[in-house]
C-alpha atoms as a PDB file:
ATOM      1  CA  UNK A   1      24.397 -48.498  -1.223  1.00  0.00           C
ATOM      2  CA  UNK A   2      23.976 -48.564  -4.808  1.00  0.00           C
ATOM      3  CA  UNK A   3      21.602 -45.668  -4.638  1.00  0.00           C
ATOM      4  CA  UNK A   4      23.627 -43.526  -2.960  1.00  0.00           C
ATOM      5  CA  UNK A   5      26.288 -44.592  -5.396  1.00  0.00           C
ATOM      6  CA  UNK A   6      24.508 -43.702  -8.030  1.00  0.00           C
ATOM      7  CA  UNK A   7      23.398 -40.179  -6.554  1.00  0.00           C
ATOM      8  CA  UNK A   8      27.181 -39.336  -6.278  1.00  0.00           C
ATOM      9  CA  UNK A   9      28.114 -40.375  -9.822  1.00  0.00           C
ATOM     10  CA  UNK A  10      25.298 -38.275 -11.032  1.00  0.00           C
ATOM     11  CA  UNK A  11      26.485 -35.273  -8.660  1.00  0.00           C
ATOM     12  CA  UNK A  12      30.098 -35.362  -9.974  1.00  0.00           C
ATOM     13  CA  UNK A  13      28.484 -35.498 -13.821  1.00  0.00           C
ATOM     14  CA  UNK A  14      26.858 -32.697 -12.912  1.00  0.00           C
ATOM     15  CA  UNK A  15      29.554 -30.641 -11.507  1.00  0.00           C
ATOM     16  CA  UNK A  16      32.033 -31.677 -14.237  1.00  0.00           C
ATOM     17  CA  UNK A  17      29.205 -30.677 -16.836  1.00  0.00           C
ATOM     18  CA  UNK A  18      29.066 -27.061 -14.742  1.00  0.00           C
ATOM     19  CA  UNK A  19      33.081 -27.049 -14.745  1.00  0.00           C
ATOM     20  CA  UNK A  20      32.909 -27.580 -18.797  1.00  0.00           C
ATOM     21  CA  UNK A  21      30.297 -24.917 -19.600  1.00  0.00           C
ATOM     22  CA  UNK A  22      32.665 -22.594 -17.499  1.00  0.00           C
ATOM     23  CA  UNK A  23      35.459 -23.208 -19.528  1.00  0.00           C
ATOM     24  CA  UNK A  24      33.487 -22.934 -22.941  1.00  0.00           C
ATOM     25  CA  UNK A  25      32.126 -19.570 -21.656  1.00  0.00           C
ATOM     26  CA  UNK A  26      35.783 -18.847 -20.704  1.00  0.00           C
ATOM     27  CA  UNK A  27      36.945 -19.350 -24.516  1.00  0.00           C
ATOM     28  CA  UNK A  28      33.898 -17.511 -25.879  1.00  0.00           C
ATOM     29  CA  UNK A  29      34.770 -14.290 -24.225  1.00  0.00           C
ATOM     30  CA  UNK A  30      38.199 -14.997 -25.444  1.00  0.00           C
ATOM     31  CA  UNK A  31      37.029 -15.228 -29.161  1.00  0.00           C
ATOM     32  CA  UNK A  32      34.048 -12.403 -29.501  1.00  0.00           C
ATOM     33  CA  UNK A  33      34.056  -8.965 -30.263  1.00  0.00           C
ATOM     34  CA  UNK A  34      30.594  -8.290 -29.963  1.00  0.00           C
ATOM     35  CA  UNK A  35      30.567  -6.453 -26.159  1.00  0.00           C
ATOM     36  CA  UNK A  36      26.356  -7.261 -26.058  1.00  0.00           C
ATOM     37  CA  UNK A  37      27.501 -10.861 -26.279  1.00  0.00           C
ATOM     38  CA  UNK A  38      30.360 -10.708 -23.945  1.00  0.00           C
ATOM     39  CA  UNK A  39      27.896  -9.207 -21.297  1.00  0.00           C
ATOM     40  CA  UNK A  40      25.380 -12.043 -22.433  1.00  0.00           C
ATOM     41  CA  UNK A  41      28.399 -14.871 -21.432  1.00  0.00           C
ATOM     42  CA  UNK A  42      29.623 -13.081 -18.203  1.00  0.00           C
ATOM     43  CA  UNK A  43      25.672 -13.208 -16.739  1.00  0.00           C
ATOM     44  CA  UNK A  44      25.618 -16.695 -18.153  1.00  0.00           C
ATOM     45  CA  UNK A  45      29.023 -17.641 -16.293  1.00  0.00           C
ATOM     46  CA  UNK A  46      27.936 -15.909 -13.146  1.00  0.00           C
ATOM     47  CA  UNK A  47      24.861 -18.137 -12.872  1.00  0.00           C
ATOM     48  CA  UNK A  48      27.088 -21.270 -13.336  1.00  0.00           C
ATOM     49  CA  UNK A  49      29.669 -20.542 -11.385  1.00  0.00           C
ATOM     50  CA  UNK A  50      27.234 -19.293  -8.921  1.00  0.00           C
ATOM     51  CA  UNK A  51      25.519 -22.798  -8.572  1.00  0.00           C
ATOM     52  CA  UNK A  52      28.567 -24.767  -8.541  1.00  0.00           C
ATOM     53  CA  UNK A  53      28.589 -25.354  -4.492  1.00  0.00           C
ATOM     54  CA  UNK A  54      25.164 -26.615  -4.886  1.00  0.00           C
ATOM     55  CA  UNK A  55      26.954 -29.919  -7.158  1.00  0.00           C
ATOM     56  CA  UNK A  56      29.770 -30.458  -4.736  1.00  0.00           C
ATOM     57  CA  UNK A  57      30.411 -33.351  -2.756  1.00  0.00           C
ATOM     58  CA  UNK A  58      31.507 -31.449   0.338  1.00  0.00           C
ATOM     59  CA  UNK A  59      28.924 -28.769   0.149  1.00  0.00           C
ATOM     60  CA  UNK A  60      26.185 -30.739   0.578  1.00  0.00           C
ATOM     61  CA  UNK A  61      25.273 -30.222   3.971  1.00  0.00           C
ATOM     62  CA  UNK A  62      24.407 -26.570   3.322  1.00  0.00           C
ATOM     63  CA  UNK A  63      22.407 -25.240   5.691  1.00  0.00           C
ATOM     64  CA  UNK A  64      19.191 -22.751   5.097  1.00  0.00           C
ATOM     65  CA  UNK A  65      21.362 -19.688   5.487  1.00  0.00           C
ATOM     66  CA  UNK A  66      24.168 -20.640   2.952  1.00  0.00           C
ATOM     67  CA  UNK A  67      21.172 -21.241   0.380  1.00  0.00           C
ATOM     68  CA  UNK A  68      20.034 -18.083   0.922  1.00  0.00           C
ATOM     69  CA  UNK A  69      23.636 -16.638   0.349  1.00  0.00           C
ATOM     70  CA  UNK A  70      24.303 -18.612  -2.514  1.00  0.00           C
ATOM     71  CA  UNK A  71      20.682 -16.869  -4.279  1.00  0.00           C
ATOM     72  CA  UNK A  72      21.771 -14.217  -3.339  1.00  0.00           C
ATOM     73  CA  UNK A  73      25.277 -14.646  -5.047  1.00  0.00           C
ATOM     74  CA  UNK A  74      22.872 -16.169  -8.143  1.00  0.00           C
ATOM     75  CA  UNK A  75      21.224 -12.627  -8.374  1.00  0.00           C
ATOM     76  CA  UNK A  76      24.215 -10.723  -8.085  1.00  0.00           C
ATOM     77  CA  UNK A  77      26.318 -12.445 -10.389  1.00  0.00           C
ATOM     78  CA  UNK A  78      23.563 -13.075 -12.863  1.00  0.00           C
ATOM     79  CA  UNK A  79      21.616 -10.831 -13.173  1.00  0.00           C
ATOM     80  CA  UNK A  80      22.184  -7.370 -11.008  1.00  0.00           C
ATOM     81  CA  UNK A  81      25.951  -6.801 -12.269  1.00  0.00           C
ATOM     82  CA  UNK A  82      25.360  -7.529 -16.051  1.00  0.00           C
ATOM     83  CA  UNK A  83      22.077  -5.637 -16.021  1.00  0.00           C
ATOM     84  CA  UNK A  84      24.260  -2.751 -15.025  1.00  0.00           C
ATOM     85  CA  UNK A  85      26.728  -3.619 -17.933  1.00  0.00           C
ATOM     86  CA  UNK A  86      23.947  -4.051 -20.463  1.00  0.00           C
ATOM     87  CA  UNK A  87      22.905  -0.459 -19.502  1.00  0.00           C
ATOM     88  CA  UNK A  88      26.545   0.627 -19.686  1.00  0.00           C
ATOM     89  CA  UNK A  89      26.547  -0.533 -23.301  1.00  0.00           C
ATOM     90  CA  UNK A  90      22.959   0.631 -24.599  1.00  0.00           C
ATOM     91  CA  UNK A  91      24.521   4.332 -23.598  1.00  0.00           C
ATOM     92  CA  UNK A  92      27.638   4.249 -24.890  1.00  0.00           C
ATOM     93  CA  UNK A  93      26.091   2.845 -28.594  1.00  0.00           C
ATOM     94  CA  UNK A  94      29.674   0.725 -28.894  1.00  0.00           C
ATOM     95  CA  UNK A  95      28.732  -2.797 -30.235  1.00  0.00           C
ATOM     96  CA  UNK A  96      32.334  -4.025 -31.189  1.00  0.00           C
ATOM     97  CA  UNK A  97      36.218  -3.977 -29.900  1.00  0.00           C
ATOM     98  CA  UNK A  98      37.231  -3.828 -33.165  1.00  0.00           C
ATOM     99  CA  UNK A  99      41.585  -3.550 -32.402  1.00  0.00           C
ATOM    100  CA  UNK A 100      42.145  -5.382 -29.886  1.00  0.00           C
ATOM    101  CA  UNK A 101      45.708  -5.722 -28.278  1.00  0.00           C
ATOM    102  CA  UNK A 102      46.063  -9.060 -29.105  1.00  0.00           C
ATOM    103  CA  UNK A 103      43.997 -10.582 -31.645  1.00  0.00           C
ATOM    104  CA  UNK A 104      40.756 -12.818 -31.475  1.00  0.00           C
ATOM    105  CA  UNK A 105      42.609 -16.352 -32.854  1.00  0.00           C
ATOM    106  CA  UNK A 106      45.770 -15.577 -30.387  1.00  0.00           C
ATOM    107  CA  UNK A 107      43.160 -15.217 -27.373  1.00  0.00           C
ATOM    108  CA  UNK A 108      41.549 -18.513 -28.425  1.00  0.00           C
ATOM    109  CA  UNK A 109      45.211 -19.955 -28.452  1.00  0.00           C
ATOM    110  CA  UNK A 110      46.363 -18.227 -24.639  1.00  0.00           C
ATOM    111  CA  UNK A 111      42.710 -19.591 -23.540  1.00  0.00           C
ATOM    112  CA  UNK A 112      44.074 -23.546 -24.335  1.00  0.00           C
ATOM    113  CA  UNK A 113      47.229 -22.526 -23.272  1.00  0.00           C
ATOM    114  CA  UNK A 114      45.624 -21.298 -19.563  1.00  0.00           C
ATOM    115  CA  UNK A 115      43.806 -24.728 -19.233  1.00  0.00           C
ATOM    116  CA  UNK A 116      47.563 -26.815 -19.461  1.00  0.00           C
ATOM    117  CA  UNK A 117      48.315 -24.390 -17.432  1.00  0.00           C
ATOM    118  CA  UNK A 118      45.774 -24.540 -14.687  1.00  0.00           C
ATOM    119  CA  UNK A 119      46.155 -28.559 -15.385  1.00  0.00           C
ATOM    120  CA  UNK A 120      50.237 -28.066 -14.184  1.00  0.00           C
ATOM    121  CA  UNK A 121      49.288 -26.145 -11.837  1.00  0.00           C
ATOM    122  CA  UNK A 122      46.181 -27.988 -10.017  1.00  0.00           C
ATOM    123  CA  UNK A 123      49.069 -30.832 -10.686  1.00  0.00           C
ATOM    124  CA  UNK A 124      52.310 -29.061  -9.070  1.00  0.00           C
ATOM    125  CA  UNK A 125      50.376 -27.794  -5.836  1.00  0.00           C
ATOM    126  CA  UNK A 126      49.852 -31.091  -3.922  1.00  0.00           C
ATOM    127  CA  UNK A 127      47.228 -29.848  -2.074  1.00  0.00           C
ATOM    128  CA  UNK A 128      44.837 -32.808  -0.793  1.00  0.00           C
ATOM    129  CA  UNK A 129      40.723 -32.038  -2.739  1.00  0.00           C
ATOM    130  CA  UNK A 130      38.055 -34.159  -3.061  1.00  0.00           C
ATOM    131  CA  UNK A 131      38.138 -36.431  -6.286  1.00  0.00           C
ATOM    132  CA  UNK A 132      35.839 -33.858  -7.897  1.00  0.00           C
ATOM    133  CA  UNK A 133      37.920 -30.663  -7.086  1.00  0.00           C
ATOM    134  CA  UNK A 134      40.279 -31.779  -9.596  1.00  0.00           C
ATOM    135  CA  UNK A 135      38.878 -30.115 -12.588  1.00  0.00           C
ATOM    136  CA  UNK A 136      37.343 -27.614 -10.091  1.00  0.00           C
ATOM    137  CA  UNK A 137      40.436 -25.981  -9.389  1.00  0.00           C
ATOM    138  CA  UNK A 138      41.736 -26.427 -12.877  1.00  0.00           C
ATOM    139  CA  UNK A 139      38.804 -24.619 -13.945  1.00  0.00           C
ATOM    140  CA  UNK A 140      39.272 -21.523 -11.356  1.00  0.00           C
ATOM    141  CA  UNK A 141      42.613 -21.423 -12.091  1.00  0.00           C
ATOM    142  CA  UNK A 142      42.021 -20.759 -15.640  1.00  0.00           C
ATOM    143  CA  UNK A 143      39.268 -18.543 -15.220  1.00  0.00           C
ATOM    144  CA  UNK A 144      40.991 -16.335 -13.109  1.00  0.00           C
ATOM    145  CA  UNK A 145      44.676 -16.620 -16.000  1.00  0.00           C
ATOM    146  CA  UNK A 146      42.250 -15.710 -18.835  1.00  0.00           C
ATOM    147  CA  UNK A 147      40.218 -12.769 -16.958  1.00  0.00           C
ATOM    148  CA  UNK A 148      43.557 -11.470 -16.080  1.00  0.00           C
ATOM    149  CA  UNK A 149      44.486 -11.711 -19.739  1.00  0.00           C
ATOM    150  CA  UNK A 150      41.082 -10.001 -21.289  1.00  0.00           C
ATOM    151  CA  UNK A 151      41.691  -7.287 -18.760  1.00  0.00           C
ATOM    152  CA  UNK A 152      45.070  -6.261 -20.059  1.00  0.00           C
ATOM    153  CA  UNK A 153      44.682  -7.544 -23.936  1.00  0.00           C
ATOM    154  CA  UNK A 154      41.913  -4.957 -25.169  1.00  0.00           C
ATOM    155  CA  UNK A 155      41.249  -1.724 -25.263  1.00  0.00           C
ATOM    156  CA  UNK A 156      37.672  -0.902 -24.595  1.00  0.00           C
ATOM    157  CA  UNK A 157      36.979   0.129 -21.278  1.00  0.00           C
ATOM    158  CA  UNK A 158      33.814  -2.242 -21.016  1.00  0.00           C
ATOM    159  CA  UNK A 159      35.635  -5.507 -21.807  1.00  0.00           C
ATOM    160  CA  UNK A 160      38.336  -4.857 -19.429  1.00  0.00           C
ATOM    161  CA  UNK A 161      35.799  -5.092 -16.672  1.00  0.00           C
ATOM    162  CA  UNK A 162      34.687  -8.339 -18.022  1.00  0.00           C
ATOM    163  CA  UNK A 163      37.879  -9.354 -17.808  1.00  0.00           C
ATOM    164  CA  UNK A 164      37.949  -8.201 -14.089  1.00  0.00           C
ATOM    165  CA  UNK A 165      34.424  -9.865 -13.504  1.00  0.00           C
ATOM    166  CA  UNK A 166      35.969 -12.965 -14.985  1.00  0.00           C
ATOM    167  CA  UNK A 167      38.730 -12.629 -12.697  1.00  0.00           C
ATOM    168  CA  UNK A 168      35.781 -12.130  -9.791  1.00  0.00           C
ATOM    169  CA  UNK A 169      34.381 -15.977 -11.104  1.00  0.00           C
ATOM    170  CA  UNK A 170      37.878 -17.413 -10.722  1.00  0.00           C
ATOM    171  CA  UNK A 171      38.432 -16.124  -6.977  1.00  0.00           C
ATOM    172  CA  UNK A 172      34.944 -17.527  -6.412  1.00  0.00           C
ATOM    173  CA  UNK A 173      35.268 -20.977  -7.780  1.00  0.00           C
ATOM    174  CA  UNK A 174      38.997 -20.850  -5.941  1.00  0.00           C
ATOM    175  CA  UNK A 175      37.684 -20.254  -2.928  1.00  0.00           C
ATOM    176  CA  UNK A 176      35.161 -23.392  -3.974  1.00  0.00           C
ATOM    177  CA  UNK A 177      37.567 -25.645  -4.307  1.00  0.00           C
ATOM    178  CA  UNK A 178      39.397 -24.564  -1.146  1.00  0.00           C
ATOM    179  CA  UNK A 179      36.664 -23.996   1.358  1.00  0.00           C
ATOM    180  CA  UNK A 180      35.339 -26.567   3.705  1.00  0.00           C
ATOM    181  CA  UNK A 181      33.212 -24.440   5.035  1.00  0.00           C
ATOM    182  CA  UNK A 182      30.946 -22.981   2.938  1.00  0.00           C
ATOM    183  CA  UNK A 183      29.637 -19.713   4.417  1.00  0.00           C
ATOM    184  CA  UNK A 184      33.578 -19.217   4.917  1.00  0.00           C
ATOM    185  CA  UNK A 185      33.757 -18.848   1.396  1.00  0.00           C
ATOM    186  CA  UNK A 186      30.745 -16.427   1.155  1.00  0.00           C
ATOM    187  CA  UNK A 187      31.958 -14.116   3.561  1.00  0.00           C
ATOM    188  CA  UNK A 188      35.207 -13.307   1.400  1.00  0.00           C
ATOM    189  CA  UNK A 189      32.962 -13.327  -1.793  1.00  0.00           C
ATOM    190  CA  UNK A 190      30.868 -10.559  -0.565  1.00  0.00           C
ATOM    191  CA  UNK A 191      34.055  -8.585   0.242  1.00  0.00           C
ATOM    192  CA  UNK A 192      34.933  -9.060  -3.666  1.00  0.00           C
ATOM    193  CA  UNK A 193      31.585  -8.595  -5.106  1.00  0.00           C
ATOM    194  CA  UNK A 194      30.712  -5.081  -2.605  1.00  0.00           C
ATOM    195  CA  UNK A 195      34.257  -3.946  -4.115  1.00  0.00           C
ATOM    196  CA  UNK A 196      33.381  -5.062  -7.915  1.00  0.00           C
ATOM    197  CA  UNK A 197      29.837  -3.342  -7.462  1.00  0.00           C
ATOM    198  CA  UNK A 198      31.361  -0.187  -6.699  1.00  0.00           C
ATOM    199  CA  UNK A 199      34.070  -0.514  -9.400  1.00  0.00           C
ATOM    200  CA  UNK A 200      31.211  -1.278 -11.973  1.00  0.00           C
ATOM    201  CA  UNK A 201      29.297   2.034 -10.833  1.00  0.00           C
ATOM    202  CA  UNK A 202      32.503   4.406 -11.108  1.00  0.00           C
ATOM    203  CA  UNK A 203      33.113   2.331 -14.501  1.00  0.00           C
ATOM    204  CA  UNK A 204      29.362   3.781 -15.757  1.00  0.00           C
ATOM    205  CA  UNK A 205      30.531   7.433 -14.698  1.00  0.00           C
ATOM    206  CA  UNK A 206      33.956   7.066 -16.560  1.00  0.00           C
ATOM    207  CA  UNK A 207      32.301   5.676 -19.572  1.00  0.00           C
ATOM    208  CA  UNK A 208      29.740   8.608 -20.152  1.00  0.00           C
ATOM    209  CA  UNK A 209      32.419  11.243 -19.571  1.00  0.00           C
ATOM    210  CA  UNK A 210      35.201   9.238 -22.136  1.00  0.00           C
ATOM    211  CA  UNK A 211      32.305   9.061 -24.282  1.00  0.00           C
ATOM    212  CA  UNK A 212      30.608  12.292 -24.190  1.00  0.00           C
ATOM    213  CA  UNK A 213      34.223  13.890 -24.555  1.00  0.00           C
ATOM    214  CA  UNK A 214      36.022  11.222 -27.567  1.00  0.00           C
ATOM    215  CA  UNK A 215      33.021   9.336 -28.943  1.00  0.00           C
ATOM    216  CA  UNK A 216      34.422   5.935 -27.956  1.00  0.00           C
ATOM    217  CA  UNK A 217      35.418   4.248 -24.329  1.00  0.00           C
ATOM    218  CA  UNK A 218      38.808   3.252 -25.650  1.00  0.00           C
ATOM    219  CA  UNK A 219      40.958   4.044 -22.664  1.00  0.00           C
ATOM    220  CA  UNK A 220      43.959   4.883 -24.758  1.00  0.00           C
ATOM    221  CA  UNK A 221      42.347   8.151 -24.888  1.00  0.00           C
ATOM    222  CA  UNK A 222      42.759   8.588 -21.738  1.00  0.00           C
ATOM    223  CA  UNK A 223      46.403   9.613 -22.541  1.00  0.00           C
ATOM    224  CA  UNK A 224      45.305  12.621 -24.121  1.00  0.00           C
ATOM    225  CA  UNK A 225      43.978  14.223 -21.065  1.00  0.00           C
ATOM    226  CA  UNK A 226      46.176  17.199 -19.694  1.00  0.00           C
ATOM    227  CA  UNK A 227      45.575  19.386 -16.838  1.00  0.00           C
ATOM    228  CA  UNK A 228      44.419  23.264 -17.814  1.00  0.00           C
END
């Protein structure tokens, strides 16, 4: 009894340590400008969002097919979509979004204000989670406010798909929370991620044409185009 005590308490430490990083890596997109490092965090939150179900109380019973779903989620999220944005941003030669919408200290400040929020709003829903879904949904919920946010509070046309990847995580981890099944949450989060691989590939054409035509991948420029 105390054993399996103990295995628990160290389970929920480790998913509340997997929630945390996800947050952190949630404020540190918030507050860079540096797009290399902003595809660095988004292949670091894939993988730990990724493993999350592994950590989870009600997910333990996965079965051999789920694990092979959830690698296949790991390789995916960590490495096969940012290895396509890392190759976006080699090309392009952009290193910084340098005027943002909204500024680097505001984003830092929305990114607090999302947690309270997804805090009132895990609160306000009543909806009955395990113990250790709490911060869980908290977490997805604020994922999914600030990718939302990064998507429509900069300019470059590479950081607003990190803000739609980040948006990707939240639906995920979502769907984590809510799920008792777990290959019922896989089966939606392969619809996503077929969509957001397809999205990413038109994203590489559209960035070589903006910036073979302006120089940059701001997509304010897109306002210039006219028909002939």
């Amino acid at each position: 009894m105390i054993e399996l005590s103990s295995a628990f308490f160290s389970i929920n430490h480790l998913s509340d340590a997997l929630m945390s990083l996800t947050i952190l890596s949630v404020l540190m997109s918030l507050g860079s400008n540096r797009l290399m490092a902003l595809v660095k965090i988004m292949a670091f939150q894939g993988i730990v969002v990724s493993l999350t179900p592994l950590f989870l109380e009600h997910h333990e019973s996965m079965n051999f097919s789920s694990i092979i779903l959830l690698l296949i989620m790991l390789f995916i999220k960590g490495m096969l979509i940012p290895g396509f944005m890392y190759a976006a941003v080699k090309k392009i030669k952009i290193r910084r979004e340098v005027e943002p919408i909204i500024g680097y200290h505001a984003s830092l400040f929305a990114g607090l204000l999302f947690i309270l929020l997804g805090a009132f709003i895990a609160n306000r829903l009543h909806i009955s989670l395990p113990v250790e879904n709490d911060l869980l949904l908290i977490t997805a919920i604020t994922t999914l406010s600030a990718g939302l946010f990064l998507l429509m509070s900069r300019r470059k046309a590479i950081t607003q798909v990190i803000g739609y990847l980040m948006m990707e995580n939240g639906i995920y981890l979502i769907g984590t929370a809510l799920a008792k099944e777990t290959h019922t949450m896989y089966v939606v989060e392969f619809g996503v991620l077929l969509d957001l691989l397809v999205g990413i590939m038109i994203m590489g054409i559209v960035l070589h044409n903006i910036n073979s035509s302006y120089n940059d991948v701001d997509t304010a420029l897109l306002g210039q185009l006219k028909d002939n």
